[in-house]
N, C-alpha and C. Protein backbone atom coordinates (compact mmCIF):
# COMPACT_ATOMS: atom_id res chain seq x y z
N UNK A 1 136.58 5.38 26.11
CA UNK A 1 135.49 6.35 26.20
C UNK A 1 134.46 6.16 25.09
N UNK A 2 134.95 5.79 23.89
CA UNK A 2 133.87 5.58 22.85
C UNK A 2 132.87 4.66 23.13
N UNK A 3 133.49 3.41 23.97
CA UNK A 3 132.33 2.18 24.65
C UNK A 3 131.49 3.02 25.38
N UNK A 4 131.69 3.87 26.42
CA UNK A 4 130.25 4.83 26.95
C UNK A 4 129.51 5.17 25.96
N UNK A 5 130.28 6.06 25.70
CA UNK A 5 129.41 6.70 24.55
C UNK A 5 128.26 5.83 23.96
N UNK A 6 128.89 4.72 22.76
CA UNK A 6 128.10 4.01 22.49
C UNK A 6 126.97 3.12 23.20
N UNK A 7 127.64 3.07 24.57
CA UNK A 7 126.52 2.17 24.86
C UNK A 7 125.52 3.05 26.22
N UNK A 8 125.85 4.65 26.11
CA UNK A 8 124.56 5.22 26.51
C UNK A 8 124.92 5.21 27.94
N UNK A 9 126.12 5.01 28.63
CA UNK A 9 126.52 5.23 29.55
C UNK A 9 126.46 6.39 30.53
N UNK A 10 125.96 6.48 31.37
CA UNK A 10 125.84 8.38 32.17
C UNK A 10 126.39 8.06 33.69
N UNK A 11 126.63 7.22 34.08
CA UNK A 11 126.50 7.22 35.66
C UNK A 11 127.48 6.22 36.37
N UNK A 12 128.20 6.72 37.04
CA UNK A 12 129.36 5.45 38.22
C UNK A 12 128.27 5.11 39.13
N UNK A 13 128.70 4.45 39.74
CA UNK A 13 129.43 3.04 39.08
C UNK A 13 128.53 2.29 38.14
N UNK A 14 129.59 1.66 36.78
CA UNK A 14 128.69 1.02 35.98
C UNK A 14 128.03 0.15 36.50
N UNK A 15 127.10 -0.31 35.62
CA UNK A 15 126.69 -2.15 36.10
C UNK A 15 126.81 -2.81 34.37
N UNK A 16 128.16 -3.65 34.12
CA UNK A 16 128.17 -4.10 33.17
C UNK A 16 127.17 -5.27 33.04
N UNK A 17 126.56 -5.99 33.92
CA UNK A 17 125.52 -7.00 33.53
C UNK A 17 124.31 -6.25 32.78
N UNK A 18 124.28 -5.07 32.80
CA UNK A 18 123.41 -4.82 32.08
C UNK A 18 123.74 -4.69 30.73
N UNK A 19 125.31 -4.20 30.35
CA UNK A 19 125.51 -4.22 28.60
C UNK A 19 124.83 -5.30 27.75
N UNK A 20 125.31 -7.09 28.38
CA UNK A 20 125.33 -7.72 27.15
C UNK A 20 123.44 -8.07 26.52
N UNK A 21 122.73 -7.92 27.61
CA UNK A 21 121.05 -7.66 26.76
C UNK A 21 121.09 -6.84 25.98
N UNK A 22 121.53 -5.45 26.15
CA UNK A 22 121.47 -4.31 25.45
C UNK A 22 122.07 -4.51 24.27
N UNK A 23 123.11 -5.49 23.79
CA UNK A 23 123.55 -5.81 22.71
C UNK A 23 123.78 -7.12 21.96
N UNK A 24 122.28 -7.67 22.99
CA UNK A 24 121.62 -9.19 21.94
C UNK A 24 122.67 -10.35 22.72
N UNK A 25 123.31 -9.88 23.49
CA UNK A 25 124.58 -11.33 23.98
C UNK A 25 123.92 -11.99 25.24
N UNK A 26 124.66 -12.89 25.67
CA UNK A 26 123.42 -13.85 26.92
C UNK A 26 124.91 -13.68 28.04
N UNK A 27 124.05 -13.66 29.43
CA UNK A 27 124.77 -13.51 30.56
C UNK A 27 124.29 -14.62 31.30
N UNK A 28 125.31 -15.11 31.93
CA UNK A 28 124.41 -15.86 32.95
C UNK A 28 125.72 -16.11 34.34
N UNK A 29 125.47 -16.01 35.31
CA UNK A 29 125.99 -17.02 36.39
C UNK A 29 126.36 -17.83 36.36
N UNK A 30 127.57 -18.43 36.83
CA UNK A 30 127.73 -19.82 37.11
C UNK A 30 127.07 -20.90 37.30
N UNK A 31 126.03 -20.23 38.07
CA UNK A 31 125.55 -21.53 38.96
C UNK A 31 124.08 -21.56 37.84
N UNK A 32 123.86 -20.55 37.14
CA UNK A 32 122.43 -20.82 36.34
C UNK A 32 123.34 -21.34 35.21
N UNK A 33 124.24 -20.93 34.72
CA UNK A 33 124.80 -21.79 33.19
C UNK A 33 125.36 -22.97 33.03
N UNK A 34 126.22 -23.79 34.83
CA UNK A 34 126.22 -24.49 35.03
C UNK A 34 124.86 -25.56 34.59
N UNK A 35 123.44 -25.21 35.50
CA UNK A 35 122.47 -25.66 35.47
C UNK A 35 121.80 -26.23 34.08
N UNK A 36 122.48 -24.93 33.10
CA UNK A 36 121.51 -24.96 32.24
C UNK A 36 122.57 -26.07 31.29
N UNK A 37 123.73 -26.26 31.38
CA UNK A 37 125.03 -27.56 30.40
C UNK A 37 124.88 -29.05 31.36
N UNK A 38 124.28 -29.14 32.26
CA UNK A 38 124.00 -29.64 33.47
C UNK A 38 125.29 -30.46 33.68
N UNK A 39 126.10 -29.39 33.86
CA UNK A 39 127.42 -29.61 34.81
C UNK A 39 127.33 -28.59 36.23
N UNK A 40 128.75 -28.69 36.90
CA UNK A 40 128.94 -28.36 38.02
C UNK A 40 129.40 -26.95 38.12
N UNK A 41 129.39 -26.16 39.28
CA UNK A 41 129.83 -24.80 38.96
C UNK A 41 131.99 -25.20 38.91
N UNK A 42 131.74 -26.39 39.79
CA UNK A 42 133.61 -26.51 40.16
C UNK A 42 134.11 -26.98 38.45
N UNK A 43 133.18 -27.39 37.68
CA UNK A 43 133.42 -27.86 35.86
C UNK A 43 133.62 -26.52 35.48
N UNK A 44 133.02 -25.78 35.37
CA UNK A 44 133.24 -24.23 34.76
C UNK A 44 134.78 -23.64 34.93
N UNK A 45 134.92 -23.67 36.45
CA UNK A 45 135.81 -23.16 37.07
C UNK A 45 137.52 -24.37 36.93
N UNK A 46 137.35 -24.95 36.60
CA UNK A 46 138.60 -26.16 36.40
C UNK A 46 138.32 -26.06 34.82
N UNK A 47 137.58 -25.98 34.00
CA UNK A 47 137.44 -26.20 32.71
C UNK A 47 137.70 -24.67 31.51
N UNK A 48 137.00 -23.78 32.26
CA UNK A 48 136.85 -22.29 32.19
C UNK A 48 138.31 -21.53 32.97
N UNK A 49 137.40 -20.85 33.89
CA UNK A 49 137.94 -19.85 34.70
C UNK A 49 137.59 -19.67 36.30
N UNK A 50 138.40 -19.41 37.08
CA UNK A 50 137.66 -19.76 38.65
C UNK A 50 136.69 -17.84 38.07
N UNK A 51 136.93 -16.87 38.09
CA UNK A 51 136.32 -15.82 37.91
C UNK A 51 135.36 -15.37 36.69
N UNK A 52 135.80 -16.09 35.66
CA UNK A 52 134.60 -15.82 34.74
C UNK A 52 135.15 -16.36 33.19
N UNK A 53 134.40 -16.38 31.49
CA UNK A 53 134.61 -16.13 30.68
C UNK A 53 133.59 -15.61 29.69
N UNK A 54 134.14 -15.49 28.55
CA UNK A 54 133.24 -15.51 27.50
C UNK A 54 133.67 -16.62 26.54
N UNK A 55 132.31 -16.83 25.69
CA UNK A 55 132.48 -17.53 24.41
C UNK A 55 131.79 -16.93 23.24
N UNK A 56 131.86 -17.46 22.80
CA UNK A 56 131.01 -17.74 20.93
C UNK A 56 130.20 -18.68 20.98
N UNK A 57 128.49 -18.72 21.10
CA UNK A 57 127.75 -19.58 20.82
C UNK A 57 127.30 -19.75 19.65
N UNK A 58 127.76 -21.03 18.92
CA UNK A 58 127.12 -21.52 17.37
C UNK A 58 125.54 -21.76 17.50
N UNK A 59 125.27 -22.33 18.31
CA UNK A 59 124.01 -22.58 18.31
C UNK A 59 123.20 -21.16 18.80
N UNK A 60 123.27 -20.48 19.21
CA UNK A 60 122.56 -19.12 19.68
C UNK A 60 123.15 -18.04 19.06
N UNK A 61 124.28 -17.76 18.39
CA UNK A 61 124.79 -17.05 17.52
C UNK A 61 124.90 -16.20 18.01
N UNK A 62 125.61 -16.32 19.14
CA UNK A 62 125.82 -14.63 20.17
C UNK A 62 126.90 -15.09 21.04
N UNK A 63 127.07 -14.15 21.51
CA UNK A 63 128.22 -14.31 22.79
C UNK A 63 127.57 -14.48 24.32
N UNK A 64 128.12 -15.22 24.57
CA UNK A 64 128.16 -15.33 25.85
C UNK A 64 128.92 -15.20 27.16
N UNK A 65 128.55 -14.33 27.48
CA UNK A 65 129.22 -14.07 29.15
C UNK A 65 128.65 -14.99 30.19
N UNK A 66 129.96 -15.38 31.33
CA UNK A 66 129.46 -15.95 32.04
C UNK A 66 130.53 -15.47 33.33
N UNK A 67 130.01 -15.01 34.55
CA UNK A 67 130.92 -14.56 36.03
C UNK A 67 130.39 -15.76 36.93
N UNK A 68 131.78 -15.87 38.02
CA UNK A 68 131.06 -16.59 39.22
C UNK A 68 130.30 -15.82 40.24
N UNK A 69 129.17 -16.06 40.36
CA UNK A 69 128.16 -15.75 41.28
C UNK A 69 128.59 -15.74 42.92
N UNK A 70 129.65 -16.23 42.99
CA UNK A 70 129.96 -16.60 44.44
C UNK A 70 131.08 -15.40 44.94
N UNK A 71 131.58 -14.66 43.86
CA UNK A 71 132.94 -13.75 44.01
C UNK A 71 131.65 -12.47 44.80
N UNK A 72 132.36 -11.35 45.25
CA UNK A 72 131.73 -10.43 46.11
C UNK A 72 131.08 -9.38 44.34
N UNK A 73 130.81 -8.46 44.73
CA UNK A 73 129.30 -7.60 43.72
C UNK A 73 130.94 -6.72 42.88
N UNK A 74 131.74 -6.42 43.84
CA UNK A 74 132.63 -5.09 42.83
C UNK A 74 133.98 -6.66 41.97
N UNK A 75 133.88 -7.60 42.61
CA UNK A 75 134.49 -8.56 41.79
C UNK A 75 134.05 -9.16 40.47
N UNK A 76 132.73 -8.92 40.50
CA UNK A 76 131.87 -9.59 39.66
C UNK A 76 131.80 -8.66 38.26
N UNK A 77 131.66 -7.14 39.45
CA UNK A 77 131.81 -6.08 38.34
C UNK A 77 132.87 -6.32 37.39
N UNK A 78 134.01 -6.02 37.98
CA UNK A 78 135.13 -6.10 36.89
C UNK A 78 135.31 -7.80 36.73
N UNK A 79 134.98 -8.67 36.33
CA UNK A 79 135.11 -9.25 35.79
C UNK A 79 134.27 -9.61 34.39
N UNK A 80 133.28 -9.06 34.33
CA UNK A 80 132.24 -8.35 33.43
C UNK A 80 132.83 -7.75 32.64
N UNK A 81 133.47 -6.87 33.02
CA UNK A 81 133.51 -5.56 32.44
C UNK A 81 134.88 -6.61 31.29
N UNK A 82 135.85 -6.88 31.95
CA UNK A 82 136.96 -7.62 31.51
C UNK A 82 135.86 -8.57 30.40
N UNK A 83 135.53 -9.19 30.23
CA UNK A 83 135.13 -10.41 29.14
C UNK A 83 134.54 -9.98 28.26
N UNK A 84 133.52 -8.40 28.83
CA UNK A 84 132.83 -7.83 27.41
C UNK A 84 134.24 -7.04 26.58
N UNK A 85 135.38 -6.81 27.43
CA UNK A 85 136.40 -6.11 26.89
C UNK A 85 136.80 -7.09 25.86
N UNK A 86 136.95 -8.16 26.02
CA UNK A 86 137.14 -9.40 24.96
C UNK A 86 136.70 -9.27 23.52
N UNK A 87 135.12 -9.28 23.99
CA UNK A 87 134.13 -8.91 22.88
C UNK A 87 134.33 -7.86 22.07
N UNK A 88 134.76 -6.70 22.58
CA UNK A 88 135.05 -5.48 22.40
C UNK A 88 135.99 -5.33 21.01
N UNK A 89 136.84 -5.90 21.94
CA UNK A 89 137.89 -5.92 21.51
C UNK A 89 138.83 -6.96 20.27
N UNK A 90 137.47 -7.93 19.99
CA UNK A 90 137.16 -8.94 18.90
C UNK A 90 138.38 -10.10 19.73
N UNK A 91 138.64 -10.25 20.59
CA UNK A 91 139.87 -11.28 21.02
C UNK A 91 138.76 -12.53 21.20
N UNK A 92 137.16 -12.38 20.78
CA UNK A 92 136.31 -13.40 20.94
C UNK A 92 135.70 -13.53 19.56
N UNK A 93 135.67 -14.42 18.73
CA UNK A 93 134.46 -14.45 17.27
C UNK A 93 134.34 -16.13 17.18
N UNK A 94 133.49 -16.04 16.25
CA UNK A 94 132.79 -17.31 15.73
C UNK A 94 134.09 -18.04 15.18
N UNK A 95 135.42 -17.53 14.48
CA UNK A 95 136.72 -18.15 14.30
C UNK A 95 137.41 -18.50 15.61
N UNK A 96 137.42 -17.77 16.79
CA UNK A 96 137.96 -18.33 17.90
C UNK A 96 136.84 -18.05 19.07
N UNK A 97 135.86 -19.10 19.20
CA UNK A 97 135.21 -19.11 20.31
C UNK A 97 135.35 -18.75 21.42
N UNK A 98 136.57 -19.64 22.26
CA UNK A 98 136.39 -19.31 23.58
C UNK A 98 137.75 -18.68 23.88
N UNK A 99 138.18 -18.39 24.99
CA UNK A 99 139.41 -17.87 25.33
C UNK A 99 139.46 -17.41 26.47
N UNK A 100 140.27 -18.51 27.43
CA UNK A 100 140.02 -18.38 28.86
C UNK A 100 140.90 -17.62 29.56
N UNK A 101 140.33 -16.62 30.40
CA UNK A 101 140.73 -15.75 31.26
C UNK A 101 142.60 -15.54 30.94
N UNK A 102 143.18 -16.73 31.77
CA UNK A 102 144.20 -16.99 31.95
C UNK A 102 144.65 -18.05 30.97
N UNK A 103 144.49 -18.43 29.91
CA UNK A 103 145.29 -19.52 29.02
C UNK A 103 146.22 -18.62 28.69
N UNK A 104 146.87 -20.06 28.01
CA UNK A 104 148.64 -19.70 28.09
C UNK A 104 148.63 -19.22 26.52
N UNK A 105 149.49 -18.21 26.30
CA UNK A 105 149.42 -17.47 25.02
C UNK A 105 148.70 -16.16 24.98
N UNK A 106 147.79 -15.76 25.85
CA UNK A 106 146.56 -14.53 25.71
C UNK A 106 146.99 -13.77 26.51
N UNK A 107 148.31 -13.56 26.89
CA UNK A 107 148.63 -12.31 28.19
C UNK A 107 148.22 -10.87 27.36
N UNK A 108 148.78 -10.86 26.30
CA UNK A 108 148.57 -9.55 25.70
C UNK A 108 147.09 -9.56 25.73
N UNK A 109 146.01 -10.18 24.86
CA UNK A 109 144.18 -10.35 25.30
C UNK A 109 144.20 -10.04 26.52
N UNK A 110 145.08 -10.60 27.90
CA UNK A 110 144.27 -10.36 28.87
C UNK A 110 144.68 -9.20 29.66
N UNK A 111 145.73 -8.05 29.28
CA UNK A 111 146.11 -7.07 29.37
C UNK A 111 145.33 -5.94 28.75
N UNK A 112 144.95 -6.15 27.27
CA UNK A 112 144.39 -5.44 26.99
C UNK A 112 142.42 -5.46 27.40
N UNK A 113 142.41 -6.91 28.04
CA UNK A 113 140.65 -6.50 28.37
C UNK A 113 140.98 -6.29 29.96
N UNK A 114 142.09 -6.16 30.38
CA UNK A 114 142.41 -5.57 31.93
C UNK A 114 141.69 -3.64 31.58
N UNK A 115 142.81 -3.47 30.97
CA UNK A 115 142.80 -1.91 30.19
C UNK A 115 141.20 -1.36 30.01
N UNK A 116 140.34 -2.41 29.16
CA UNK A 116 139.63 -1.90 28.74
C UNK A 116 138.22 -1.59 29.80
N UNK A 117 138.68 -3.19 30.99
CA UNK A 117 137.83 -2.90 31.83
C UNK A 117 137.97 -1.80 33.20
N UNK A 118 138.99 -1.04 33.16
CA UNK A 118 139.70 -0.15 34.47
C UNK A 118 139.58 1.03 33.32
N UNK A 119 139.04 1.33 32.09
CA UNK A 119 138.64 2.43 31.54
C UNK A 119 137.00 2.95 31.36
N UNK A 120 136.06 1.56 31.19
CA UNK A 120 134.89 1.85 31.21
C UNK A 120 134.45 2.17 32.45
N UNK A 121 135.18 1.48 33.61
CA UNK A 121 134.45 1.60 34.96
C UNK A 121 135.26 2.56 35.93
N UNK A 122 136.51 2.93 35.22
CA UNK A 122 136.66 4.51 36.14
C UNK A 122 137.13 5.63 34.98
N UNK A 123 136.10 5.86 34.32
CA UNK A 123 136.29 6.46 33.31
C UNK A 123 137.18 8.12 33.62
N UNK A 124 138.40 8.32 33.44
CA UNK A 124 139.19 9.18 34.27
C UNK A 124 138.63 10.76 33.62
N UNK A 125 138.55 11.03 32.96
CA UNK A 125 137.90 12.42 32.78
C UNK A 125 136.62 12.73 34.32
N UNK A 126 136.08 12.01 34.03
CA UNK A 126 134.57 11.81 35.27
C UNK A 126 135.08 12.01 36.48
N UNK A 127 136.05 11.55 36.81
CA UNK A 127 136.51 10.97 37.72
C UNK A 127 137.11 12.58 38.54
N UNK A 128 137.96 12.62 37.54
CA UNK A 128 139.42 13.66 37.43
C UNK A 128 138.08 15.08 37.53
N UNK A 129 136.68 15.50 37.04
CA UNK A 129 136.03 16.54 37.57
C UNK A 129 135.24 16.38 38.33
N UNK A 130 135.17 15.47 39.01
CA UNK A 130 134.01 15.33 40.49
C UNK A 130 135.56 15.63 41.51
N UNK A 131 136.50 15.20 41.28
CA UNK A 131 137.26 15.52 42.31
C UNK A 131 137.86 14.63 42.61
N UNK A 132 138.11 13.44 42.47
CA UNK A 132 137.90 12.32 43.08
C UNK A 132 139.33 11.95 42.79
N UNK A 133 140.35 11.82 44.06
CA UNK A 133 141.88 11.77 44.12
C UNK A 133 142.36 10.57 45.08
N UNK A 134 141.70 9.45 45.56
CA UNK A 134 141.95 8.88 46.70
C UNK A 134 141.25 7.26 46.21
N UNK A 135 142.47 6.37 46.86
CA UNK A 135 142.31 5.25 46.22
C UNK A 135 140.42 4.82 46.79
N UNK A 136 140.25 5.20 47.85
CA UNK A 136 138.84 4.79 48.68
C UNK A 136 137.87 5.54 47.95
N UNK A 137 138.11 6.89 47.19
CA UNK A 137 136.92 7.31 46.72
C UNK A 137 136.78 6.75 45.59
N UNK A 138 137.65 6.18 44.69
CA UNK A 138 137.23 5.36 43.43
C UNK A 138 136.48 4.35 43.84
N UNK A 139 137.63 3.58 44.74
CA UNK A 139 136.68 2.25 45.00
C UNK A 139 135.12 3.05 45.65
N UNK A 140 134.68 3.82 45.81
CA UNK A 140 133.22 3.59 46.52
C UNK A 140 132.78 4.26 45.48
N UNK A 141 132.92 5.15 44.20
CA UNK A 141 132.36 5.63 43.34
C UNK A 141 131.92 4.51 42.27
N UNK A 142 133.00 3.74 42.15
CA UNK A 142 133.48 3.14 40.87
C UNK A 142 132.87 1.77 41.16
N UNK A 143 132.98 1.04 42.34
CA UNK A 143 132.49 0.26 43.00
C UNK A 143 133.28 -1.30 42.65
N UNK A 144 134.70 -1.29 42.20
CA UNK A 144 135.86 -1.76 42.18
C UNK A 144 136.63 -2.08 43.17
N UNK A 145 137.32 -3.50 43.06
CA UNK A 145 137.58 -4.25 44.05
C UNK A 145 138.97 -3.40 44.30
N UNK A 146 139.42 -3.57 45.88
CA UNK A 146 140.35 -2.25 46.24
C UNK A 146 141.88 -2.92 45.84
N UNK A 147 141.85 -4.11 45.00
CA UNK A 147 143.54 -4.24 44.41
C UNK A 147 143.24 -3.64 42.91
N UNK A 148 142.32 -3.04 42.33
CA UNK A 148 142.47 -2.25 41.30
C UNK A 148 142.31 -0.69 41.31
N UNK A 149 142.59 -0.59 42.86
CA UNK A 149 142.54 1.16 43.32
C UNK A 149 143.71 1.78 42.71
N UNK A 150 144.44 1.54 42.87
CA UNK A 150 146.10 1.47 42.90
C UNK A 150 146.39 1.98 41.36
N UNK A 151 145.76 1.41 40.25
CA UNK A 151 146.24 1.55 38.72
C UNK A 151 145.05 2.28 38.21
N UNK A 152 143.81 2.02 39.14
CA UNK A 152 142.69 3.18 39.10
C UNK A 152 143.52 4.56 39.04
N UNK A 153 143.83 4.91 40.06
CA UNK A 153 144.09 6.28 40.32
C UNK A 153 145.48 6.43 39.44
N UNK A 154 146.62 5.75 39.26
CA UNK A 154 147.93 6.41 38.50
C UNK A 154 146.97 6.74 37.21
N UNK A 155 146.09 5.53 36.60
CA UNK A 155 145.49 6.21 35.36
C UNK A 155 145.01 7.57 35.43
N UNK A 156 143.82 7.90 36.68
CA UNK A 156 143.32 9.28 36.28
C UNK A 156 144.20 10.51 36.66
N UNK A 157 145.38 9.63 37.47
CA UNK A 157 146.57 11.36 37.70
C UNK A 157 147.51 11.44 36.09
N UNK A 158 147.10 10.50 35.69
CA UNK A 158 148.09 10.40 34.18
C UNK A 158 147.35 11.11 32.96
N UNK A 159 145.94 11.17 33.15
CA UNK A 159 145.31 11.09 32.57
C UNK A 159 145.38 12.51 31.73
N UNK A 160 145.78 12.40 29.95
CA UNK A 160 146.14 13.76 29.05
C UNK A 160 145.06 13.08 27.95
N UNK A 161 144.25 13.95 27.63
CA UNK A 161 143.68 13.87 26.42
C UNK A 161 144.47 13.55 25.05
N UNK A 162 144.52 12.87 24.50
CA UNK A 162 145.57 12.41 23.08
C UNK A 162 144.30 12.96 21.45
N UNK A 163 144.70 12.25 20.50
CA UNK A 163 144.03 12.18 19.07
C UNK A 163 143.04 11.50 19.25
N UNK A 164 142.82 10.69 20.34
CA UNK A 164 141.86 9.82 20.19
C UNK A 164 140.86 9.97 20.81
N UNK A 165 141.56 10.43 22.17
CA UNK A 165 140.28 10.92 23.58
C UNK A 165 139.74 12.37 23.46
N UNK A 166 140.36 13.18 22.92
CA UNK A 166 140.64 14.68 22.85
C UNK A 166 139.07 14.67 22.22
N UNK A 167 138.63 14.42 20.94
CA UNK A 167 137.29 14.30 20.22
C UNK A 167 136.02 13.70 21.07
N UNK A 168 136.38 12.92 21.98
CA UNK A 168 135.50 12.02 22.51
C UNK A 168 134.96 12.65 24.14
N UNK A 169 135.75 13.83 24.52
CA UNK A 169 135.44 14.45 25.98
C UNK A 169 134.32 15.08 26.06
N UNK A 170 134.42 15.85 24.69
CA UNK A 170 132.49 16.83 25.17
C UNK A 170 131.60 16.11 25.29
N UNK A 171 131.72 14.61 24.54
CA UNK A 171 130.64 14.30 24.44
C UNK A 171 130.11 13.34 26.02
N UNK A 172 131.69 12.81 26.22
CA UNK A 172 131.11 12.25 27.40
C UNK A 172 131.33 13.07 28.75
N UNK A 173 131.67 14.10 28.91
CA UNK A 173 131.09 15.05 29.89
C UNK A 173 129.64 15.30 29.89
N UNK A 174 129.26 15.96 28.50
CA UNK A 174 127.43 15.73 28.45
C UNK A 174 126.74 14.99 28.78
N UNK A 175 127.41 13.81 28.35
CA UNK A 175 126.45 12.49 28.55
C UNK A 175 126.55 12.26 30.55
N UNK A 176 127.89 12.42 31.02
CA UNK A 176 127.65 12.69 32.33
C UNK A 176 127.26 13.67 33.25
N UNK A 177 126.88 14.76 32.25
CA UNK A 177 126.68 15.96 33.29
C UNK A 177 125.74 15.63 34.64
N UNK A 178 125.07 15.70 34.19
CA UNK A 178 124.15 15.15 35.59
C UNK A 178 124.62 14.22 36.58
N UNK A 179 125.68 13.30 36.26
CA UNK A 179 125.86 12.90 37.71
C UNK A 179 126.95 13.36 38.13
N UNK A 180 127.90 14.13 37.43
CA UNK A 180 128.85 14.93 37.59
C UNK A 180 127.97 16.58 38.18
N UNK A 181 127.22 16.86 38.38
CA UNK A 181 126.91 17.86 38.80
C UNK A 181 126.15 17.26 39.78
N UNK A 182 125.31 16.53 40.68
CA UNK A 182 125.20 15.86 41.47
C UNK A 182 126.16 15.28 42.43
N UNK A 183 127.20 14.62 41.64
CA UNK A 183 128.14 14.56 42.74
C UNK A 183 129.08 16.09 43.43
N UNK A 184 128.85 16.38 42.73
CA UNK A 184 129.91 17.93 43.28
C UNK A 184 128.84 18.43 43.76
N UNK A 185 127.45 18.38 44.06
CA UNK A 185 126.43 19.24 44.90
C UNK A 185 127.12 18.04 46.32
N UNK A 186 126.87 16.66 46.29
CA UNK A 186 127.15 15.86 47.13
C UNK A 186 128.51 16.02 48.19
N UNK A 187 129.49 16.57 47.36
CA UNK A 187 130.33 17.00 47.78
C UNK A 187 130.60 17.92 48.79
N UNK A 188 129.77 18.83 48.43
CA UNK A 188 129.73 20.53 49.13
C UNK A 188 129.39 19.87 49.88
N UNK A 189 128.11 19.28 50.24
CA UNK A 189 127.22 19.30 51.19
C UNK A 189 128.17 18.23 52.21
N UNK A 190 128.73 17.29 51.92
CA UNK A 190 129.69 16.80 52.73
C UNK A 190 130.83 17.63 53.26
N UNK A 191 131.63 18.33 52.56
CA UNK A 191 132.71 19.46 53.48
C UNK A 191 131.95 20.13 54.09
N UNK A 192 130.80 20.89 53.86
CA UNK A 192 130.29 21.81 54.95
C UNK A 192 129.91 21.03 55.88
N UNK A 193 129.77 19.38 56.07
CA UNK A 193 128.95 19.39 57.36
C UNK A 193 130.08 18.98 57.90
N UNK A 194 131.05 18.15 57.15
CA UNK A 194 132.52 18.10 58.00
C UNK A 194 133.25 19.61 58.97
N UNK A 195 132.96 20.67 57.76
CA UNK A 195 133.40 21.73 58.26
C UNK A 195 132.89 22.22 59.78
N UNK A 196 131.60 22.00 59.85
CA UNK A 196 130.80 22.19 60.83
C UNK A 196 130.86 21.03 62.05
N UNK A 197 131.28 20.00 61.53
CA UNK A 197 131.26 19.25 62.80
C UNK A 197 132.55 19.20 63.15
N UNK A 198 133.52 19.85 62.56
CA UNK A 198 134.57 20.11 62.69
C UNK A 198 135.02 21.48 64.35
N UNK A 199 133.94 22.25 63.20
CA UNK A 199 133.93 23.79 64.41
C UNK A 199 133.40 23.19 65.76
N UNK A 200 132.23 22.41 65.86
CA UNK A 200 132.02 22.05 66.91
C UNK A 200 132.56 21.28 67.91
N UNK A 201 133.27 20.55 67.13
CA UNK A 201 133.98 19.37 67.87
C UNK A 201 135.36 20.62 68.58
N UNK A 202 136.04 21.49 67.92
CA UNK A 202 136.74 22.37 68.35
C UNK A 202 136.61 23.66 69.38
N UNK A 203 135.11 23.55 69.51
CA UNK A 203 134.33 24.97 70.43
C UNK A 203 134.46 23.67 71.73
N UNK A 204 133.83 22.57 71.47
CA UNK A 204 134.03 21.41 72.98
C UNK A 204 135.14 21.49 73.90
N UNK A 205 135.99 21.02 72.68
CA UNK A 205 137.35 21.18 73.63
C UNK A 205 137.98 22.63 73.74
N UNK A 206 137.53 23.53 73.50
CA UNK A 206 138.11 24.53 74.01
C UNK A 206 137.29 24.71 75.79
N UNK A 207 135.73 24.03 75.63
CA UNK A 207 134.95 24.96 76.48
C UNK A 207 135.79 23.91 77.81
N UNK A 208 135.75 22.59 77.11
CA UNK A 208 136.01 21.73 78.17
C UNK A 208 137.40 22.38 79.14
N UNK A 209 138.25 22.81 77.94
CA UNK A 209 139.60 22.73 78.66
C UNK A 209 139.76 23.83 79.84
N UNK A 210 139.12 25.28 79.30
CA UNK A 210 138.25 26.46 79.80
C UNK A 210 137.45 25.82 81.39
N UNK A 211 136.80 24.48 81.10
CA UNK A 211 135.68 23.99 82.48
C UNK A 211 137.05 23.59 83.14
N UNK A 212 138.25 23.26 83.25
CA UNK A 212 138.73 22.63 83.63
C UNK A 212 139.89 23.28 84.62
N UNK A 213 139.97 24.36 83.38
CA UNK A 213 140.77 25.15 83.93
C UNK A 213 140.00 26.77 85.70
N UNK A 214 138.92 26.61 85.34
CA UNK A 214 138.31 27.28 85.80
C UNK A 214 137.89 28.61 85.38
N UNK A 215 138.32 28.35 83.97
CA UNK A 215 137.93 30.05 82.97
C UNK A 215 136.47 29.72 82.92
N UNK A 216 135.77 30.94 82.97
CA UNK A 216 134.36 31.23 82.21
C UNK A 216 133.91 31.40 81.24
N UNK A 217 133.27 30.82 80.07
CA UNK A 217 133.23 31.07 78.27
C UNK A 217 132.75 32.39 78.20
């Protein structure tokens, strides 16, 4: 929750391609960063990661993110979200440059930028007061690929304020109020028309069964 915070966060679903400008780091695509080392996107992906990494650039003195362009928009998301968790989480510096997705030795790194990315992008407080209890409504809020529905939701039914989060809730309720009060207007307005197309669909078949039977309404 402190990564929202800090980085000015208000609204699901994130879009992490927008963090690393916001904090001086370079993003690019496969197929443009490919372009730009003038190798292949299949070099990245046999050399790298088939889904994405980060590094440490000496020469540009920043980090760099890089996703495959070819994975679908909520894949891309969390894989974003995962590599800035890296950053985050210092498992990336100018002492250890790169560190790929899946190399052998980094399960704990890649557990903990799992964690960090299934916290920025279904941030469970948010979540847990719009209402939102069902593996399909994360994925369409959150905009997360539907094999991370599953640990989406045990997180926000688990979800207890501790020493750490407990300090950090007012602020990011504020910072979300507005789309947290937007979505719960969104809400209403969806049960009532369910409700209503509900009654109607139930007045039909009564009238029908009534036409059928030879009763008069």
């Amino acid at each position: 929750m402190a990564f929202l915070l800090e980085q000015g966060i208000s609204a699901l679903p994130v879009n992490p391609c927008a963090i690393p400008p916001k904090n001086g780091w370079l993003i690019f695509s496969y197929s443009a960063f490919a372009a730009r080392i003038q190798e292949s996107t299949a070099y990245l992906q046999t050399n790298y990661d088939k889904d994405g990494f980060v590094l440490w650039s000496e020469p540009a003195q920043t980090f760099v993110v890089c996703y495959n362009d070819n994975a679908p928009q909520n894949e891309i998301r969390w894989t974003v979200a995962h590599e800035i968790g890296h950053i985050s989480l210092h498992h990336v510096s100018p002492g250890c440059p790169v560190l790929a997705r899946h190399g052998a030795g980094n399960r704990l790194y890649e557990l903990e930028a799992e964690c960090f990315a299934l916290r920025v992008l279904c941030p469970a407080p948010v979540l847990l007061e719009c209402g939102v209890d069902t593996p399909e409504e994360i994925a369409g809020m959150c905009g997360i690929p539907d094999t991370r529905t599953g640990a989406a939701l045990a997180y926000v039914r688990d979800f207890a304020a501790d020493s750490i989060t407990a300090p950090l809730l007012s602020g990011i309720m504020r910072q979300f109020s507005g789309f947290i009060e937007s979505n719960k207007k969104n809400r209403l307005r969806k049960q009532a028309a369910e409700s209503k197309n509900g009654g109607l669909i139930l007045w039909l078949t009564i009238w029908r069964i009534k036409r059928k039977s030879g009763t008069k309404c």
